[in-house]
Every structure is written in structure tokens, then in C-alpha cells.
PDB file of N, CA and C in Angstrom:
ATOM      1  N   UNK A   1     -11.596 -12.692  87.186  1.00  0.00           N
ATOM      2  CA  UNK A   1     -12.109 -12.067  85.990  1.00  0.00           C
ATOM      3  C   UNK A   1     -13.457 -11.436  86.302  1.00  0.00           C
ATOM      4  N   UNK A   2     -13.457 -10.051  86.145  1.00  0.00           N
ATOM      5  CA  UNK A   2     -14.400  -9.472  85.958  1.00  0.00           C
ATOM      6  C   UNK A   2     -16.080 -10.479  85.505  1.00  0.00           C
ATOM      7  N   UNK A   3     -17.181 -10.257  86.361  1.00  0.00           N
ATOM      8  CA  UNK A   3     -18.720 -11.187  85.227  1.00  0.00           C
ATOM      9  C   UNK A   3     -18.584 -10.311  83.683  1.00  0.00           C
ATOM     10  N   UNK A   4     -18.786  -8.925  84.064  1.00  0.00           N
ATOM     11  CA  UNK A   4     -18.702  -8.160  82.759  1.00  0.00           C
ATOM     12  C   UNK A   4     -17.620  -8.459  81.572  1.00  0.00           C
ATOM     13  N   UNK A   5     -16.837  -9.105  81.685  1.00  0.00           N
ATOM     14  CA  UNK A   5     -15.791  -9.394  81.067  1.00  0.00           C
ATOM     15  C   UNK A   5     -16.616 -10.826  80.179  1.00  0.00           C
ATOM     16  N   UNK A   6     -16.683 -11.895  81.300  1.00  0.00           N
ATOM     17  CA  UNK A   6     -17.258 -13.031  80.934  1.00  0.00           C
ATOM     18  C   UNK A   6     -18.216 -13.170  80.155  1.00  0.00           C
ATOM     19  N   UNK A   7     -19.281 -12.074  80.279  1.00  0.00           N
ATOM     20  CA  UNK A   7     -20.426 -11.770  78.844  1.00  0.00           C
ATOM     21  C   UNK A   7     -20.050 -11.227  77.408  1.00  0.00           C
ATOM     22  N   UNK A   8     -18.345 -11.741  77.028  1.00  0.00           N
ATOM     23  CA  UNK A   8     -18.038 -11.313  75.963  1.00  0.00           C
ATOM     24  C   UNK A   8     -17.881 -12.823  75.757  1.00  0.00           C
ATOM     25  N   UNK A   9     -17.364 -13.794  75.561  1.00  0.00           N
ATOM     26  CA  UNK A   9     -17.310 -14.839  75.517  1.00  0.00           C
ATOM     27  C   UNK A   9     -18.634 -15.534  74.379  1.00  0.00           C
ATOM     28  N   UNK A  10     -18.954 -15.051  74.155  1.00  0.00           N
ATOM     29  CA  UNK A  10     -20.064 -15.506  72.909  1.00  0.00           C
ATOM     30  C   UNK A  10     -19.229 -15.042  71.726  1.00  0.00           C
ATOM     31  N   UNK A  11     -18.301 -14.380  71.566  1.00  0.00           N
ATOM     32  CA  UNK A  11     -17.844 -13.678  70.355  1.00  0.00           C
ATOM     33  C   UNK A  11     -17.599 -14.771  69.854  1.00  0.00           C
ATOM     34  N   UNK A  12     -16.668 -16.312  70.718  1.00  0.00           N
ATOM     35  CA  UNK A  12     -16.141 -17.097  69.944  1.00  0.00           C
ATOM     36  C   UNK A  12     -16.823 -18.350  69.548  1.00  0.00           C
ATOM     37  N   UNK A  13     -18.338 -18.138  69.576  1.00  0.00           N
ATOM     38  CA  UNK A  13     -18.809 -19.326  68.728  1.00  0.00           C
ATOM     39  C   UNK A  13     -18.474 -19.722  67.475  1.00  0.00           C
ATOM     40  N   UNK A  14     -18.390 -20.491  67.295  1.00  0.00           N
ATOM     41  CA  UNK A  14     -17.765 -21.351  65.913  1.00  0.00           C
ATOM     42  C   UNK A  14     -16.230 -21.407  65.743  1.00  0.00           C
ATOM     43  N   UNK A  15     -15.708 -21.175  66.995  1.00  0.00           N
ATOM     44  CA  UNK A  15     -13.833 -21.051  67.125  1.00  0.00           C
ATOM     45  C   UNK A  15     -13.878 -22.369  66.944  1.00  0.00           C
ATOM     46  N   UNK A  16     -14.070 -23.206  66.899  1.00  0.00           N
ATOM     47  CA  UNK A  16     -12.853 -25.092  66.883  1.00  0.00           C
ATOM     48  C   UNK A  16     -14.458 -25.802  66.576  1.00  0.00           C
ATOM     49  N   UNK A  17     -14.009 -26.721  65.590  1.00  0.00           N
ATOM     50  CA  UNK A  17     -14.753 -27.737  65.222  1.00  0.00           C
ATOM     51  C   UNK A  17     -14.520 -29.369  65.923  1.00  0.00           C
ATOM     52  N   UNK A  18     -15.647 -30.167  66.002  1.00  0.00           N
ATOM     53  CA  UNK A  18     -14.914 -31.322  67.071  1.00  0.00           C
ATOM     54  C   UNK A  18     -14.846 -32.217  65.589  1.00  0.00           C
ATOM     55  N   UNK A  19     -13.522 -32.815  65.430  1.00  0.00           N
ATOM     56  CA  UNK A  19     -13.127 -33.694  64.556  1.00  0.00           C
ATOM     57  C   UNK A  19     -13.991 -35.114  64.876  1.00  0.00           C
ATOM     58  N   UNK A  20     -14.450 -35.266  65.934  1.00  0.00           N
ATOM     59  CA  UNK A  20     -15.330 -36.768  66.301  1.00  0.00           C
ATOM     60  C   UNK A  20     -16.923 -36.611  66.511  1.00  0.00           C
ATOM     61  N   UNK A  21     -17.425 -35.260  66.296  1.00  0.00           N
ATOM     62  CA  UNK A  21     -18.585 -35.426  66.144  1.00  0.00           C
ATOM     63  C   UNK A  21     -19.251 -35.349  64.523  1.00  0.00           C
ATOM     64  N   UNK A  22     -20.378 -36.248  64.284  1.00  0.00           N
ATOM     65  CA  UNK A  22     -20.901 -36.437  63.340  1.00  0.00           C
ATOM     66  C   UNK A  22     -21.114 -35.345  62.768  1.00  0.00           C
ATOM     67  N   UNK A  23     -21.771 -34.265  63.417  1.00  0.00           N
ATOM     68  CA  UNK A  23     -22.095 -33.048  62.861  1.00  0.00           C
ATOM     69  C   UNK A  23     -20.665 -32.087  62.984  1.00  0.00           C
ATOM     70  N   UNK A  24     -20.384 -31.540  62.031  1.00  0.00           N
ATOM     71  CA  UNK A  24     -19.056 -30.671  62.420  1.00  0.00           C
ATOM     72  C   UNK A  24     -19.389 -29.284  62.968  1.00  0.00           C
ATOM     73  N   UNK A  25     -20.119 -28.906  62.542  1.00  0.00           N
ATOM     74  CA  UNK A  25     -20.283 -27.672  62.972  1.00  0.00           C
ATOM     75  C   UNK A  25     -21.767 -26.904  63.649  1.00  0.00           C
ATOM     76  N   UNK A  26     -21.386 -26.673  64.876  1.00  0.00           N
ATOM     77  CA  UNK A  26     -23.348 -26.504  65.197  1.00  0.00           C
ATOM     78  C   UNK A  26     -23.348 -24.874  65.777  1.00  0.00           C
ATOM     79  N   UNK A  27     -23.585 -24.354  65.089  1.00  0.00           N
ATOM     80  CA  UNK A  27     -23.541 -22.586  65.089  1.00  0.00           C
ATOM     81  C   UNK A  27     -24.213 -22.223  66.490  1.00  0.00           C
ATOM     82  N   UNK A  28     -23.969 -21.479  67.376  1.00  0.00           N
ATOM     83  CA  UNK A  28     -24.245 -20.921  68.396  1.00  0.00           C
ATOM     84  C   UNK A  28     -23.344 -21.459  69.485  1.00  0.00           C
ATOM     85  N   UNK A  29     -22.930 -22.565  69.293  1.00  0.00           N
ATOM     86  CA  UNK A  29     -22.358 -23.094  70.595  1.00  0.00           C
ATOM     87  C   UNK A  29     -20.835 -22.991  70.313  1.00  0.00           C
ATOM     88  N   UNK A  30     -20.079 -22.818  71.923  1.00  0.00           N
ATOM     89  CA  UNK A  30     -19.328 -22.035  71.821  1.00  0.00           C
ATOM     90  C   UNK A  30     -17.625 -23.205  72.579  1.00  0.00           C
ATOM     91  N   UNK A  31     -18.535 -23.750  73.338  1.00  0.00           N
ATOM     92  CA  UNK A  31     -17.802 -24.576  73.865  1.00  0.00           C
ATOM     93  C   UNK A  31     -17.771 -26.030  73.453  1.00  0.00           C
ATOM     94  N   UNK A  32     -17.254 -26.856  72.591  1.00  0.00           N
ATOM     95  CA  UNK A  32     -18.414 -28.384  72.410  1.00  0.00           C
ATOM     96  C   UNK A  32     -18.027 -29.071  73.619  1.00  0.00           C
ATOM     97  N   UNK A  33     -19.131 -30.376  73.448  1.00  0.00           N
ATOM     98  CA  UNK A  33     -19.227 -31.164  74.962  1.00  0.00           C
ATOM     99  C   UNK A  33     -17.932 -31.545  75.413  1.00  0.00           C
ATOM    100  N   UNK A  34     -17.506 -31.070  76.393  1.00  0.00           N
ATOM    101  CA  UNK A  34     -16.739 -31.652  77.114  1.00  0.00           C
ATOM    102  C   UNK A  34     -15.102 -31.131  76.496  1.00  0.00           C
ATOM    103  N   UNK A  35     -14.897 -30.299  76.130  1.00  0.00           N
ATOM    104  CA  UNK A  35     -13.900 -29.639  75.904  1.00  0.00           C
ATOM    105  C   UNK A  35     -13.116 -29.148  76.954  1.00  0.00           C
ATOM    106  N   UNK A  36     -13.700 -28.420  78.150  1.00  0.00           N
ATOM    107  CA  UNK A  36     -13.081 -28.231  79.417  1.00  0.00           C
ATOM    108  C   UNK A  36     -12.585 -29.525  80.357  1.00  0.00           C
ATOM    109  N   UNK A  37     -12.930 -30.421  79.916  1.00  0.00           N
ATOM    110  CA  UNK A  37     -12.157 -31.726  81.175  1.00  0.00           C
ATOM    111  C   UNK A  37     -11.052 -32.162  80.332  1.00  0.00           C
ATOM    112  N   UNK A  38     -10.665 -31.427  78.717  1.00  0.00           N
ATOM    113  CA  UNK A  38      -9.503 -32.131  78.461  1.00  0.00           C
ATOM    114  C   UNK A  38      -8.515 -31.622  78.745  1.00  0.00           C
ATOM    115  N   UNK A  39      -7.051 -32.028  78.263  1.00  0.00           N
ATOM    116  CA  UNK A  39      -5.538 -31.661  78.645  1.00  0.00           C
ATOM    117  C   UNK A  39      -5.586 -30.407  77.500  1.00  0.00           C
ATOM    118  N   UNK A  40      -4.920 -29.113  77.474  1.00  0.00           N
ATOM    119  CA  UNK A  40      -4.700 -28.800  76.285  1.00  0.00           C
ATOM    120  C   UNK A  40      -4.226 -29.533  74.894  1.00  0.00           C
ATOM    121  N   UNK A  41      -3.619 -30.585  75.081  1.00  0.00           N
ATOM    122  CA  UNK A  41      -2.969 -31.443  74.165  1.00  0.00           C
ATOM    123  C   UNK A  41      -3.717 -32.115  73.175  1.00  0.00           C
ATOM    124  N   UNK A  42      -4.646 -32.902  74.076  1.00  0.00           N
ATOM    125  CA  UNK A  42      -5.930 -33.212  73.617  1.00  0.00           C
ATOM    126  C   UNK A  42      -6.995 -32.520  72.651  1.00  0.00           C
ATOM    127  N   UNK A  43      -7.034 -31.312  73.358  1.00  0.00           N
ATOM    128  CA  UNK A  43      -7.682 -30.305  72.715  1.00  0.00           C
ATOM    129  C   UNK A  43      -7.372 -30.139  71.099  1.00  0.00           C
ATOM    130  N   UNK A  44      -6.052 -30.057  71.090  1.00  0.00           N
ATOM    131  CA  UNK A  44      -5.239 -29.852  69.936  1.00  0.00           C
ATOM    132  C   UNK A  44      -5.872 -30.810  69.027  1.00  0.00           C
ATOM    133  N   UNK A  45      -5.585 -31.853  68.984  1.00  0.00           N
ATOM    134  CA  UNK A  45      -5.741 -33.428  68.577  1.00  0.00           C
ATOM    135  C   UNK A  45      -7.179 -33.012  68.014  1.00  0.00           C
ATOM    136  N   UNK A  46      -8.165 -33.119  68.767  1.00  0.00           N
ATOM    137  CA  UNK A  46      -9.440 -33.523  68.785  1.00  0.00           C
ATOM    138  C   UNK A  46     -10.478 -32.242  68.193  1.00  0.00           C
ATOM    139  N   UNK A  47      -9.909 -31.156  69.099  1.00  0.00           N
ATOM    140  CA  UNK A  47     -11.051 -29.886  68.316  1.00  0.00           C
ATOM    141  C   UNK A  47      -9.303 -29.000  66.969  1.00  0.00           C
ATOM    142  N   UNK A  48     -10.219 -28.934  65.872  1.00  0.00           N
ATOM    143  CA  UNK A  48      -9.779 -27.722  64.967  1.00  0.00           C
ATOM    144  C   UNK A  48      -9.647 -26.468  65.224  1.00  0.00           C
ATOM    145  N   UNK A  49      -9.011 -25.950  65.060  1.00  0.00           N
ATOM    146  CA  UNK A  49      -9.590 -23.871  64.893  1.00  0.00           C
ATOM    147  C   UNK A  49     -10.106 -23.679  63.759  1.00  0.00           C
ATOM    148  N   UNK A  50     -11.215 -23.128  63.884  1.00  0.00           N
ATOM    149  CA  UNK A  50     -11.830 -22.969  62.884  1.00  0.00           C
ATOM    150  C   UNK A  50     -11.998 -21.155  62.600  1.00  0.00           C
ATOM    151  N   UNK A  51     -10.999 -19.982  62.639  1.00  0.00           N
ATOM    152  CA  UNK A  51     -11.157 -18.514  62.852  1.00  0.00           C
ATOM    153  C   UNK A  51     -12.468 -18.366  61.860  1.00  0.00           C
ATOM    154  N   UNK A  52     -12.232 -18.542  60.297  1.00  0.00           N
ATOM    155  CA  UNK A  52     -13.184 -18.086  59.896  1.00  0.00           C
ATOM    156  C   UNK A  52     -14.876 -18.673  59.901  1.00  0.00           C
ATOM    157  N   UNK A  53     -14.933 -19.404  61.049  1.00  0.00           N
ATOM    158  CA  UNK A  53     -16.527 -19.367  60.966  1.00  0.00           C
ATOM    159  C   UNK A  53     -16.929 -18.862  62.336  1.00  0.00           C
ATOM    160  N   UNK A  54     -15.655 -17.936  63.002  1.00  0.00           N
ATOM    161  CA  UNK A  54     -16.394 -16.780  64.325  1.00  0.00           C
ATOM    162  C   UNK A  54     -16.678 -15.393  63.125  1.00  0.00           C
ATOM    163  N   UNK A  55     -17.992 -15.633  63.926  1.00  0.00           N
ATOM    164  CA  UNK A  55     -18.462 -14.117  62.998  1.00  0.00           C
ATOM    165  C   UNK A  55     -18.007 -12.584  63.325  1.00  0.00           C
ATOM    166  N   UNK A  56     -17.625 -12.127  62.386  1.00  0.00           N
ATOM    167  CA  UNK A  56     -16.801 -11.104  62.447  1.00  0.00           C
ATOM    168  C   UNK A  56     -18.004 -10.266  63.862  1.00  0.00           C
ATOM    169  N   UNK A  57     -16.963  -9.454  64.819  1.00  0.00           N
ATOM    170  CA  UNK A  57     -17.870  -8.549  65.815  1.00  0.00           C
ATOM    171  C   UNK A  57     -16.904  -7.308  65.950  1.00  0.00           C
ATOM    172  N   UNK A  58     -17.563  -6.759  66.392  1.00  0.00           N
ATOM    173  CA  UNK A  58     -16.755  -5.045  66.792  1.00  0.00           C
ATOM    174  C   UNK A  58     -17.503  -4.914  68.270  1.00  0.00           C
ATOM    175  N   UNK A  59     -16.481  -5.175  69.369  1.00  0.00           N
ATOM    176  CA  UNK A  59     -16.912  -4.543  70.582  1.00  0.00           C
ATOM    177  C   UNK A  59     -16.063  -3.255  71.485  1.00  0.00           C
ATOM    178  N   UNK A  60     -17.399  -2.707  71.243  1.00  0.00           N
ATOM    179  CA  UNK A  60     -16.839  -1.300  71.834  1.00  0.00           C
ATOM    180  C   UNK A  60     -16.254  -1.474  73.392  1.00  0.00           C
ATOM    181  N   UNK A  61     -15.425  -0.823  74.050  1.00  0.00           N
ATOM    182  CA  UNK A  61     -14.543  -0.354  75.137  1.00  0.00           C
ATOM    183  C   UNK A  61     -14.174   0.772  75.275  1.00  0.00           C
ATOM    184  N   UNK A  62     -14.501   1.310  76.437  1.00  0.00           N
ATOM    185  CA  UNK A  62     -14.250   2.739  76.786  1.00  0.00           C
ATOM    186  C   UNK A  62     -12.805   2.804  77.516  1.00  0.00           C
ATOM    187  N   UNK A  63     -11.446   2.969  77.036  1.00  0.00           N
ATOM    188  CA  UNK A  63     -10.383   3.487  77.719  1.00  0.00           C
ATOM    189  C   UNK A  63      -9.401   1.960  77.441  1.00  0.00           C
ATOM    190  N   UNK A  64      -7.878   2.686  76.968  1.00  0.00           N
ATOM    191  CA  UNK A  64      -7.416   2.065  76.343  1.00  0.00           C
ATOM    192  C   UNK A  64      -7.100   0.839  77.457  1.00  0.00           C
ATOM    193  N   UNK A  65      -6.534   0.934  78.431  1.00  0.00           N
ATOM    194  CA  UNK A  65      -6.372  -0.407  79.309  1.00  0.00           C
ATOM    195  C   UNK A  65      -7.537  -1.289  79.460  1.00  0.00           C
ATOM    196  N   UNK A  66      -8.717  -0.944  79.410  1.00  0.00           N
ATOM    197  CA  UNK A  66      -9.563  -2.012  79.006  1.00  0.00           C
ATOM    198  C   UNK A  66      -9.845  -2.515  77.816  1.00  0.00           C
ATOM    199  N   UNK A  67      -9.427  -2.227  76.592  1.00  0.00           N
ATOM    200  CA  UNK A  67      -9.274  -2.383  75.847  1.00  0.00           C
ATOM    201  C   UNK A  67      -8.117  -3.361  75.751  1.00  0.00           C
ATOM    202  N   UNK A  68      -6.727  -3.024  76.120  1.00  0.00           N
ATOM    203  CA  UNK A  68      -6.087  -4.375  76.018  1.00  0.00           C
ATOM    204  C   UNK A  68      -6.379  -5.285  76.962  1.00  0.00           C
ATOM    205  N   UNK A  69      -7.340  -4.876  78.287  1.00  0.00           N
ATOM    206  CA  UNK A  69      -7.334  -6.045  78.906  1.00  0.00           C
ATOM    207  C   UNK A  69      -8.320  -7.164  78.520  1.00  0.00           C
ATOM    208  N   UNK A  70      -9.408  -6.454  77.541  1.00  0.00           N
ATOM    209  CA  UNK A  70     -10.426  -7.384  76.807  1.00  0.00           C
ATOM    210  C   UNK A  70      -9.601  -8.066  75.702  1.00  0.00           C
ATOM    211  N   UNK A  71      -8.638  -7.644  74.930  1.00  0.00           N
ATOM    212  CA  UNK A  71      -7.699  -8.387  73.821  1.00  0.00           C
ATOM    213  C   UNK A  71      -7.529  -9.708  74.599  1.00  0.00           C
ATOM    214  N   UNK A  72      -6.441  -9.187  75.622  1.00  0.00           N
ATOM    215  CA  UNK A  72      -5.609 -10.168  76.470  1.00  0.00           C
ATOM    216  C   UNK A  72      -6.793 -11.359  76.518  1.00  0.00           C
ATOM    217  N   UNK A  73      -7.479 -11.041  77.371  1.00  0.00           N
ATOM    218  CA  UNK A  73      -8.478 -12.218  77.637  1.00  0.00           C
ATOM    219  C   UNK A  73      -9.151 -12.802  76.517  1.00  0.00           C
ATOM    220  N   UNK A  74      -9.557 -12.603  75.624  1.00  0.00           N
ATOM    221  CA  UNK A  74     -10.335 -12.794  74.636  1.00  0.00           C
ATOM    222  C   UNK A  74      -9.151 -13.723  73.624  1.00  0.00           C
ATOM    223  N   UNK A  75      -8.205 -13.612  73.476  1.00  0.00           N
ATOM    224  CA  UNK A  75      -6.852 -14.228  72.950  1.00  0.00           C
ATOM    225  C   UNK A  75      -6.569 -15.614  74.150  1.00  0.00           C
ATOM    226  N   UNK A  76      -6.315 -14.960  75.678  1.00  0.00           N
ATOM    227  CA  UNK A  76      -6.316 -16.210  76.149  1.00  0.00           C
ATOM    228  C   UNK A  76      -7.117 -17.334  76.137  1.00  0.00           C
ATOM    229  N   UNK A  77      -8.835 -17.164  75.789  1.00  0.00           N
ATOM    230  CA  UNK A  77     -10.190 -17.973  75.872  1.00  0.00           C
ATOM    231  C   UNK A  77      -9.891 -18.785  74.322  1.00  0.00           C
ATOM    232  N   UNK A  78      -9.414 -17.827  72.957  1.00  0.00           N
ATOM    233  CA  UNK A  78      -8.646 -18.765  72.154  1.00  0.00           C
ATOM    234  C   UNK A  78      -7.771 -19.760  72.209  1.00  0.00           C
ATOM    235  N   UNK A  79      -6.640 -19.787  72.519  1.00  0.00           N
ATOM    236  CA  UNK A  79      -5.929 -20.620  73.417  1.00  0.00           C
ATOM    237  C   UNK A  79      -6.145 -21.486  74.301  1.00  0.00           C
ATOM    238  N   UNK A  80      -7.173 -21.330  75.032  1.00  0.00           N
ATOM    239  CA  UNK A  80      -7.534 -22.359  75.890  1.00  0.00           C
ATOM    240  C   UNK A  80      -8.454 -23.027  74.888  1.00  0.00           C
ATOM    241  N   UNK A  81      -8.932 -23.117  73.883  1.00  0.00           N
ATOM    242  CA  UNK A  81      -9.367 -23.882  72.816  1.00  0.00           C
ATOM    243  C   UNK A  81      -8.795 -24.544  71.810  1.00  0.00           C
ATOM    244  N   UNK A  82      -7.804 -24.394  71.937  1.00  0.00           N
ATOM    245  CA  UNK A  82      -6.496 -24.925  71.004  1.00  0.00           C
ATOM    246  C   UNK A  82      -5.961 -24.018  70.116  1.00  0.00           C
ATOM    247  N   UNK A  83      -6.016 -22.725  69.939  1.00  0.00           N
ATOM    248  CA  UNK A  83      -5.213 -21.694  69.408  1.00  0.00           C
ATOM    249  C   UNK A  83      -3.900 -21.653  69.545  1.00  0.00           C
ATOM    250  N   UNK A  84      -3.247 -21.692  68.861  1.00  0.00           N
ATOM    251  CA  UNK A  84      -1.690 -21.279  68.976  1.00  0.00           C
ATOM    252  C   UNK A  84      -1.951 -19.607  69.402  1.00  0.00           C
ATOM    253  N   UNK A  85      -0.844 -18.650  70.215  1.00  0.00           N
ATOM    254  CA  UNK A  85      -0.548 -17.770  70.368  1.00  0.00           C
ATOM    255  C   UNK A  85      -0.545 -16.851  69.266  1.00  0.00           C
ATOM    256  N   UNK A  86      -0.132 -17.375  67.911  1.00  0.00           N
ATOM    257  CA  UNK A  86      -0.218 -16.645  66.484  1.00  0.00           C
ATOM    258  C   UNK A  86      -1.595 -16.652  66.371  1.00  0.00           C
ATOM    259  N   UNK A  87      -1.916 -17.518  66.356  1.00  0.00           N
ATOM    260  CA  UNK A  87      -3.809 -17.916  65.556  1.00  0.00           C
ATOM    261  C   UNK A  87      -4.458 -16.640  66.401  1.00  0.00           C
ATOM    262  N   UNK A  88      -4.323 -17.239  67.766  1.00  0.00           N
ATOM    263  CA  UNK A  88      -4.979 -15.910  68.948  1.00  0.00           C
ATOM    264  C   UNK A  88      -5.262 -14.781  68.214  1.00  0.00           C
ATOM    265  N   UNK A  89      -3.574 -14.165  67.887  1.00  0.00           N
ATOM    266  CA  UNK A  89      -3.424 -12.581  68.138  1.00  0.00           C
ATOM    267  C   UNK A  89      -3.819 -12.352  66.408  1.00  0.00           C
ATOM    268  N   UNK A  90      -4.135 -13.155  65.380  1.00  0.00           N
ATOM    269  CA  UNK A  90      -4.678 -13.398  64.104  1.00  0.00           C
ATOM    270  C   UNK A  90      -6.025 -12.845  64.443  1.00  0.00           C
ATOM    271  N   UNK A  91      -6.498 -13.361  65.253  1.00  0.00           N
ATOM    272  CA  UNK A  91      -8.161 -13.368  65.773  1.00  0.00           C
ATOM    273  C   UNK A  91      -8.745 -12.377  66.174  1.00  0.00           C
ATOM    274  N   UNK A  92      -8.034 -12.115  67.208  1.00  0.00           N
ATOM    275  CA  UNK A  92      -8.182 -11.030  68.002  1.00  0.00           C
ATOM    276  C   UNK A  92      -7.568  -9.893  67.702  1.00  0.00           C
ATOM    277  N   UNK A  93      -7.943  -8.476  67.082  1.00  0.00           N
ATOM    278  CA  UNK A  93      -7.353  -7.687  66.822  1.00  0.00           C
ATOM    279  C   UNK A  93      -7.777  -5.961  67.173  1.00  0.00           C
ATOM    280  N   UNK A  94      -6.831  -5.140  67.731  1.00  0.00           N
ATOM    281  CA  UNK A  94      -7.380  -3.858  68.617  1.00  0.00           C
ATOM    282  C   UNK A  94      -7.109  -2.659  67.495  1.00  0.00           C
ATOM    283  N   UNK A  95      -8.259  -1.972  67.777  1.00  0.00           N
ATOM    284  CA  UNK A  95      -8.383  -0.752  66.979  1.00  0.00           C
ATOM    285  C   UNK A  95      -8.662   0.534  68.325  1.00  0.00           C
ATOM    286  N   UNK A  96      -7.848   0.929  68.490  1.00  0.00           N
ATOM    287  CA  UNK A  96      -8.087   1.958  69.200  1.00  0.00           C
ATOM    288  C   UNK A  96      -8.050   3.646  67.919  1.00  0.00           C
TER     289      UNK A  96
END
């Protein structure tokens, strides 16, 4: 993956809430602790999707294949958070 790619990855702060932390929701952060050492399964279980508290963004892309290739990825980084494939492509949406 592209670094330039990887500096989009802030879009999805506030994607999944952790059902076991005291505080539910802590605005800016994007990943909660320790979300990457679990199973996807786990994930499921433990963090929520939360779509409507990612703040709405519009990011520009110059040329349509990068454009779906920022969808693609940006849908997969959902998913790897516990998104269903529907929720994803709910989320993520292209305006060319």
C-alpha cells in the first residue's frame, strides 16, 4: 500500500465503539487499544460500528482508478474493524 494512501486513514475515527471500555467513545482515535492483536471474530463481539459518529469527509482524487482504488481500501480498513461488506460499501461511497 501506497504511504500516500495510508494518510487517509484518519477519515475513520469514531468507526467502532469498544463495548468494554468505560468511556465509549473518545473522538480522535481511530484504532482503540489493542484492536489489531484480535481475531476478526473478536472484533465483532467486542468493538460496535458505529458509521454515524465518522464525520462526514469529501476526499478529493485525481483519476478514476484511484479513485476506486481509495474506495477499495478505505472499505477494506472498515472491515478490518468489524464492518460487514454492506456496512463498508454504506460508508464508503464514490462520486466521480
Amino acid at each position: 500500500m501506497s504511504m500516500s494512501y495510508r494518510q487517509l486513514y484518519f477519515a475513520h475515527r469514531g468507526a467502532v465503539q469498544d463495548t468494554t471500555a468505560p468511556e465509549r467513545f473518545q473522538f480522535g482515535r481511530v484504532l482503540p487499544v489493542d484492536l489489531e492483536k484480535l481475531p476478526v471474530a473478536q472484533r465483532r463481539s467486542r468493538f460496535h460500528s458505529t458509521p454515524r459518529r465518522i464525520p462526514k469527509t469529501i476526499i478529493f482524487v485525481d483519476g478514476i482508478s484511484k479513485i476506486n482504488t481509495v474506495v477499495e481500501l478505505m472499505r477494506q480498513w472498515l472491515q478490518e474493524l468489524g464492518y460487514s461488506a454492506v456496512e463498508a460499501a454504506e460508508v464508503v461511497c464514490p462520486y466521480s
